[in-house]
N, C-alpha and C. Protein backbone atom coordinates (compact mmCIF):
# COMPACT_ATOMS: atom_id res chain seq x y z
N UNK A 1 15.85 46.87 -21.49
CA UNK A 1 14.95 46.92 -20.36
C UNK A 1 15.52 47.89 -19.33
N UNK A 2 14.36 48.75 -18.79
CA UNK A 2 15.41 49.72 -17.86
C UNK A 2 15.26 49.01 -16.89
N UNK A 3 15.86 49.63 -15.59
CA UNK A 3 16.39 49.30 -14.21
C UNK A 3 15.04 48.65 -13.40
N UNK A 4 14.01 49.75 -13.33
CA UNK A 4 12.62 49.69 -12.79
C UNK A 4 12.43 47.96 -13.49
N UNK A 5 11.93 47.78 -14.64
CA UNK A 5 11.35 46.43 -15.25
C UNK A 5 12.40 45.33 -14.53
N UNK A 6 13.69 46.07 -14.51
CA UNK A 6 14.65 44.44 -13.85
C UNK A 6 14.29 43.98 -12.60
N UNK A 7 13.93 45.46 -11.97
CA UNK A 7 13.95 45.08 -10.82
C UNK A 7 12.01 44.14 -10.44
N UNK A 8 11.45 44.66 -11.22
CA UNK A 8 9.64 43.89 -11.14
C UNK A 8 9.93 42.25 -11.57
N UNK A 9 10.89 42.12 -12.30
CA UNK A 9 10.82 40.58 -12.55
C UNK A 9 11.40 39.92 -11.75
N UNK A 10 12.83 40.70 -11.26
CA UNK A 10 13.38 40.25 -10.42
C UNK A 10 12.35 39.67 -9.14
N UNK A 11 11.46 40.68 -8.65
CA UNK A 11 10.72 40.52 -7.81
C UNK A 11 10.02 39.20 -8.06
N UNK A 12 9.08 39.59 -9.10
CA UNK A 12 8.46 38.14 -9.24
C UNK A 12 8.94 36.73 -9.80
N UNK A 13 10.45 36.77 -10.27
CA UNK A 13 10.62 35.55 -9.85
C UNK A 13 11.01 34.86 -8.57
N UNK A 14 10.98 35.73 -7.70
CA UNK A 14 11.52 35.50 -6.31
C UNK A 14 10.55 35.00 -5.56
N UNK A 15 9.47 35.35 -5.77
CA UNK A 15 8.10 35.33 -5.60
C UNK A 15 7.20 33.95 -5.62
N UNK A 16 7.75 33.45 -7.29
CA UNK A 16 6.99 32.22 -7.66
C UNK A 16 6.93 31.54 -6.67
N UNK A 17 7.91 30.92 -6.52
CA UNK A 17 8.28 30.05 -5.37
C UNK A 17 7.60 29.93 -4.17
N UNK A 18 7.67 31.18 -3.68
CA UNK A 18 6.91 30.94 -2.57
C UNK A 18 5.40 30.55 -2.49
N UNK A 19 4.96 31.02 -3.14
CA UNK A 19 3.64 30.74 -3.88
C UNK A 19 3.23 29.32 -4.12
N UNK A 20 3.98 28.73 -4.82
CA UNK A 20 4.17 27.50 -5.97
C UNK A 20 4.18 26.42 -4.18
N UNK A 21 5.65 26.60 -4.08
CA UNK A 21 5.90 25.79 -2.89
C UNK A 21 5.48 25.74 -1.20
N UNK A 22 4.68 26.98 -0.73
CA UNK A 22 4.05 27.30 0.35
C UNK A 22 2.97 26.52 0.59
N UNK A 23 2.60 25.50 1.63
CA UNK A 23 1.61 24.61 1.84
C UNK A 23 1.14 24.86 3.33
N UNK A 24 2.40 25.63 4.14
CA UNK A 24 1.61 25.49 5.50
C UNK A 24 0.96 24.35 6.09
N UNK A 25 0.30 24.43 6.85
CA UNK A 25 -0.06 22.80 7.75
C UNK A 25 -0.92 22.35 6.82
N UNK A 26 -1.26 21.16 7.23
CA UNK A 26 -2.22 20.18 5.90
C UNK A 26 -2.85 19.07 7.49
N UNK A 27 -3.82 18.80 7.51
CA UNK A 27 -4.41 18.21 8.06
C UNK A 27 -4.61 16.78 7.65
N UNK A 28 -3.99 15.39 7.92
CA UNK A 28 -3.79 14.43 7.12
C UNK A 28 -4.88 13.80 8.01
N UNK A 29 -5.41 13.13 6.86
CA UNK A 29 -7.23 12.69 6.71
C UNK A 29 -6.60 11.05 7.08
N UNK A 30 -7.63 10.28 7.99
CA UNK A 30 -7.74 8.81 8.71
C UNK A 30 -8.38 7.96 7.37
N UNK A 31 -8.09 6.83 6.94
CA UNK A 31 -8.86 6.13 6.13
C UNK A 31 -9.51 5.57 6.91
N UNK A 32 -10.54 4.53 6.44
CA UNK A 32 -11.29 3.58 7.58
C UNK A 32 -10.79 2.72 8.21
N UNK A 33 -9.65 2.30 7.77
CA UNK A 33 -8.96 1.07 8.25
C UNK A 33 -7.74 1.33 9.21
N UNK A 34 -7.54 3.09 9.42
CA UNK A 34 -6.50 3.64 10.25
C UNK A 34 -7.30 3.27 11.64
N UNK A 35 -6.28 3.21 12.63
CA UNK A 35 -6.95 3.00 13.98
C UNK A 35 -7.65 4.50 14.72
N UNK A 36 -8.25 4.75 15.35
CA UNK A 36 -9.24 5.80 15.46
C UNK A 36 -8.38 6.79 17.26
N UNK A 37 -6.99 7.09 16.27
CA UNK A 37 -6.46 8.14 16.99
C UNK A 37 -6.56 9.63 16.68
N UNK A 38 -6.20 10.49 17.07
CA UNK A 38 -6.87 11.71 16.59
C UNK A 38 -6.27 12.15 15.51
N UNK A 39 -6.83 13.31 14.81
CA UNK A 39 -5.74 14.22 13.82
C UNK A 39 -4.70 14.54 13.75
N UNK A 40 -3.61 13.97 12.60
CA UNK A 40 -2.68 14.24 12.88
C UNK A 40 -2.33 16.22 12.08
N UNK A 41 -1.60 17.00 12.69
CA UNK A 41 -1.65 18.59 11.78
C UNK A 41 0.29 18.60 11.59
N UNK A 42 0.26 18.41 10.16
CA UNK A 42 1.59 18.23 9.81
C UNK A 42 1.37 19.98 9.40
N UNK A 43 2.65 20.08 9.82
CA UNK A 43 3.22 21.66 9.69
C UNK A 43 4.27 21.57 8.10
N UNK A 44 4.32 21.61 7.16
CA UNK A 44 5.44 22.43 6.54
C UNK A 44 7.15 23.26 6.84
N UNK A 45 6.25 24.37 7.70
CA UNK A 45 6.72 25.57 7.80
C UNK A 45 8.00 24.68 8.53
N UNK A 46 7.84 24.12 10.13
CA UNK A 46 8.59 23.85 10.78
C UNK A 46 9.25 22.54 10.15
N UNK A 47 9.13 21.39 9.50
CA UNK A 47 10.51 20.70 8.31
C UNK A 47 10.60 21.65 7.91
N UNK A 48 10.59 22.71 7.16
CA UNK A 48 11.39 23.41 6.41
C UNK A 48 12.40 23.83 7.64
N UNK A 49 12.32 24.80 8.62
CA UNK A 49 12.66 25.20 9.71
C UNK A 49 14.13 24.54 10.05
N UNK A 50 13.51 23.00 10.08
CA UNK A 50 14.72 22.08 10.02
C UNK A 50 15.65 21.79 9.38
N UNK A 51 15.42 22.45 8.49
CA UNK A 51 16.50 22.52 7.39
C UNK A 51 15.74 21.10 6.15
N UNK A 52 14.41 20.35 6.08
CA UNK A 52 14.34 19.98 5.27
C UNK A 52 13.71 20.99 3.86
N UNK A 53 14.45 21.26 2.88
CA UNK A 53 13.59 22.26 1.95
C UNK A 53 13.58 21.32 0.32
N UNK A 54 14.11 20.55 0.48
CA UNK A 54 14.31 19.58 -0.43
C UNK A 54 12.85 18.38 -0.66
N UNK A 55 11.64 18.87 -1.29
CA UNK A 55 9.75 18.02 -1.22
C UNK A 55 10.31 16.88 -1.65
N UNK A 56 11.34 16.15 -2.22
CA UNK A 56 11.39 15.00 -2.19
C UNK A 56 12.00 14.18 -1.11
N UNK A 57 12.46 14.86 -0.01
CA UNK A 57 12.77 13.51 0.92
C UNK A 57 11.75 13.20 1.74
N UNK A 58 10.40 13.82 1.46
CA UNK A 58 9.51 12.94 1.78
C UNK A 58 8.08 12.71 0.68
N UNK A 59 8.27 13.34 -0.47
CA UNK A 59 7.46 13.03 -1.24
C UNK A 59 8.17 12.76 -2.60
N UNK A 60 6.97 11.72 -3.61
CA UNK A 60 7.72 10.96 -4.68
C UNK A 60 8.69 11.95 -5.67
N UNK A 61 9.52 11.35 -6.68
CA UNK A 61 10.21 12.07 -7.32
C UNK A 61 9.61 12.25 -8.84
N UNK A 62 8.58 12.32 -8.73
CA UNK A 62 7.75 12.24 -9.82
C UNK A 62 7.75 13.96 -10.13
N UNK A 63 6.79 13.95 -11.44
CA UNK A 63 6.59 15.35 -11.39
C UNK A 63 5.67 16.50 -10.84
N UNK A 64 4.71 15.34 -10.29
CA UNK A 64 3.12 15.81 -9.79
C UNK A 64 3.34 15.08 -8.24
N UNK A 65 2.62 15.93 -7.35
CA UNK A 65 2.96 15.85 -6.01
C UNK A 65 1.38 15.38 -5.76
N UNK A 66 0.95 14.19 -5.22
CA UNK A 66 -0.03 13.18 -5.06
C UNK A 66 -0.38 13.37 -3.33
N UNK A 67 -1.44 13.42 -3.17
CA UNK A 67 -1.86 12.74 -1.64
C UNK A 67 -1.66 10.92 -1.54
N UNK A 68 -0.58 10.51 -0.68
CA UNK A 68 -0.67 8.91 -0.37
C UNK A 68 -1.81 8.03 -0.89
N UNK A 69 -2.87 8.62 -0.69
CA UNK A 69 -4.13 7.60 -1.02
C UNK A 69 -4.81 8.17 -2.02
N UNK A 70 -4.02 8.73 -2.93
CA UNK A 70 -4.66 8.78 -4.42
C UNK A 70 -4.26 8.02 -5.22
N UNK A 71 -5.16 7.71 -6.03
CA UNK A 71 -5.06 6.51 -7.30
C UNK A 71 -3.52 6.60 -7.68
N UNK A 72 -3.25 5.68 -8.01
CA UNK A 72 -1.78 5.68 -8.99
C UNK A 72 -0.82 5.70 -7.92
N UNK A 73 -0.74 6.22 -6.44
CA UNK A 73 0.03 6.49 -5.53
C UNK A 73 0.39 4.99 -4.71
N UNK A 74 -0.53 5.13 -3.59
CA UNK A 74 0.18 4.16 -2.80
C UNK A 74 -1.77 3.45 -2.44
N UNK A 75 -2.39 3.63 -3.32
CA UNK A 75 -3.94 3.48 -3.46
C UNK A 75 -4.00 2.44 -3.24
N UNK A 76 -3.79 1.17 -4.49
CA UNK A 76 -3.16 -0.02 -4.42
C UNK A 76 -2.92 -0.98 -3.32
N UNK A 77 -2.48 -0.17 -2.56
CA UNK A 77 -1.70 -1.08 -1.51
C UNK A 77 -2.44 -1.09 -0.62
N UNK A 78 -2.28 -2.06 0.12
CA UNK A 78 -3.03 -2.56 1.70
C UNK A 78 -3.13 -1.27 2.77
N UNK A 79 -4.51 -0.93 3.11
CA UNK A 79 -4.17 0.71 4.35
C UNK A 79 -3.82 1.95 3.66
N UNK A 80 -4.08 1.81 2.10
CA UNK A 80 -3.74 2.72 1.05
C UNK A 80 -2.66 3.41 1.34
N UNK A 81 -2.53 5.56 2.24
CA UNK A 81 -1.38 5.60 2.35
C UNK A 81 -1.41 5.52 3.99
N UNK A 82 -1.34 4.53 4.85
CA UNK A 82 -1.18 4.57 6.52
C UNK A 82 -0.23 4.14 6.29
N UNK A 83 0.39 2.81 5.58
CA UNK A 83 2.14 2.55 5.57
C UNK A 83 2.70 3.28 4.98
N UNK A 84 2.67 4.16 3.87
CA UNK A 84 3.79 4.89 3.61
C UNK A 84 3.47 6.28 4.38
N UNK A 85 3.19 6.43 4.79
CA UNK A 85 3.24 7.68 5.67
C UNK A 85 3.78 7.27 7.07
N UNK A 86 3.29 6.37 7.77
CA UNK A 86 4.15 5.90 8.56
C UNK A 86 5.74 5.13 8.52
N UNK A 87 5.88 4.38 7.59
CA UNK A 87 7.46 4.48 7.28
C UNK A 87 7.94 5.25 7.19
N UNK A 88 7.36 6.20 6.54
CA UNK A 88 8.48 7.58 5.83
C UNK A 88 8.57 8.87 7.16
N UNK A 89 7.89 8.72 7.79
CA UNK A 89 7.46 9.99 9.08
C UNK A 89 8.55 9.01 9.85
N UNK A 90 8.03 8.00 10.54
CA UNK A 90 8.53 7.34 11.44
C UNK A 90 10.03 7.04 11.37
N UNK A 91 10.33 6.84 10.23
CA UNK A 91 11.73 6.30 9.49
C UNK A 91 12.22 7.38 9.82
N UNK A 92 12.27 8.58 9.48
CA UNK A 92 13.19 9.33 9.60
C UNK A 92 12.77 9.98 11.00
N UNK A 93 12.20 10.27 11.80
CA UNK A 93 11.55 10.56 13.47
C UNK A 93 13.01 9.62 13.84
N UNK A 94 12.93 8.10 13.65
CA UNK A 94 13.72 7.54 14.46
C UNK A 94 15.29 8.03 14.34
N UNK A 95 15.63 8.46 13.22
CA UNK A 95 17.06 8.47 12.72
C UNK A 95 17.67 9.77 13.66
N UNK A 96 16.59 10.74 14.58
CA UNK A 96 16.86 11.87 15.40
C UNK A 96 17.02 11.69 16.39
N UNK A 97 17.24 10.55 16.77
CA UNK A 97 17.80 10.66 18.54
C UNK A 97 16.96 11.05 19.50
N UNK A 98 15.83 10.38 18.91
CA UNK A 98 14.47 11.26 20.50
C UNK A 98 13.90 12.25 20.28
N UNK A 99 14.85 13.63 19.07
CA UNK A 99 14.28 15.05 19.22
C UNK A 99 13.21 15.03 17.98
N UNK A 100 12.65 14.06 17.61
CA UNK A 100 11.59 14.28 16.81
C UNK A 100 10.67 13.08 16.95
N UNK A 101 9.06 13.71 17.10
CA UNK A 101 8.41 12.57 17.53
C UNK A 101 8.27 11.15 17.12
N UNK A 102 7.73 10.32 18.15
CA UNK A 102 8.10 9.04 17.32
C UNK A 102 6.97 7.83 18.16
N UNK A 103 6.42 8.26 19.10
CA UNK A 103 4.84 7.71 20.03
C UNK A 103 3.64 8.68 19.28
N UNK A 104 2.70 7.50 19.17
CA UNK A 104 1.33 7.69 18.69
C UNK A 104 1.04 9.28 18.97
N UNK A 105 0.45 9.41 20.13
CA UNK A 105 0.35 10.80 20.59
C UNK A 105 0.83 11.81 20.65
N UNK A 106 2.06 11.81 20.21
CA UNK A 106 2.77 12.99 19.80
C UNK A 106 2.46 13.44 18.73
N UNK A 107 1.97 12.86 17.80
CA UNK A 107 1.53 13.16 16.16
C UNK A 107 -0.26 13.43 16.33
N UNK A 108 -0.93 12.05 17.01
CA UNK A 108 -2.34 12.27 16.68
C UNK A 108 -3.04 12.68 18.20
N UNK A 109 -3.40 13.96 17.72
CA UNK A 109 -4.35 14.56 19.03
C UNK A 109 -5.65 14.24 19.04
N UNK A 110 -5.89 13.93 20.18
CA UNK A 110 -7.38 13.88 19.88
C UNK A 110 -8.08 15.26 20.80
């Protein structure tokens, strides 16, 4: 393979990734039974920022990456996903000493 081809793959495997793993903000949707505070707009970009780059310390270790309140997930359960999204946000919010939110309104705008 000459130099030129090393360097095109090189490129695109560098590439995948970003692609594959880039989600940017996600707008997390109220079930009916959530209390009627505003939208919450989870960012990506900024956990990563923080140095979290590791999708499992807040999502399952499975192989397929699920929305909370999809079947098979946390569906099942009582408030489908409002408790595990709030344990898992909140849980670790608290473990920061104040510098990451941790009151209603800091997360849901209305």
């Amino acid at each position: 393979m000459n130099k030129r081809n090393v360097l095109i793959v090189c490129c695109i495997a560098l590439l995948i990734p970003a692609f594959i793993f880039a989600q940017g903000v996600v707008k997390v949707k109220k079930t009916s039974s959530a209390p009627k505070q505003g939208t919450v707009t989870f960012d990506h970009q900024i956990h990563k920022n923080k140095g979290i780059t590791d999708c499992k310390t807040c999502h399952h270790t499975g192989n397929t990456a699920k929305k909370c309140g999809d079947s098979g997930c946390h569906w099942e359960t009582q408030n489908k996903g409002y408790n595990a999204i709030h344990s898992k946000c909140l849980g670790c919010h608290r473990t920061k000493g104040g510098k990451a939110p941790t009151l209603c309104t800091q997360c849901h705008k209305r």
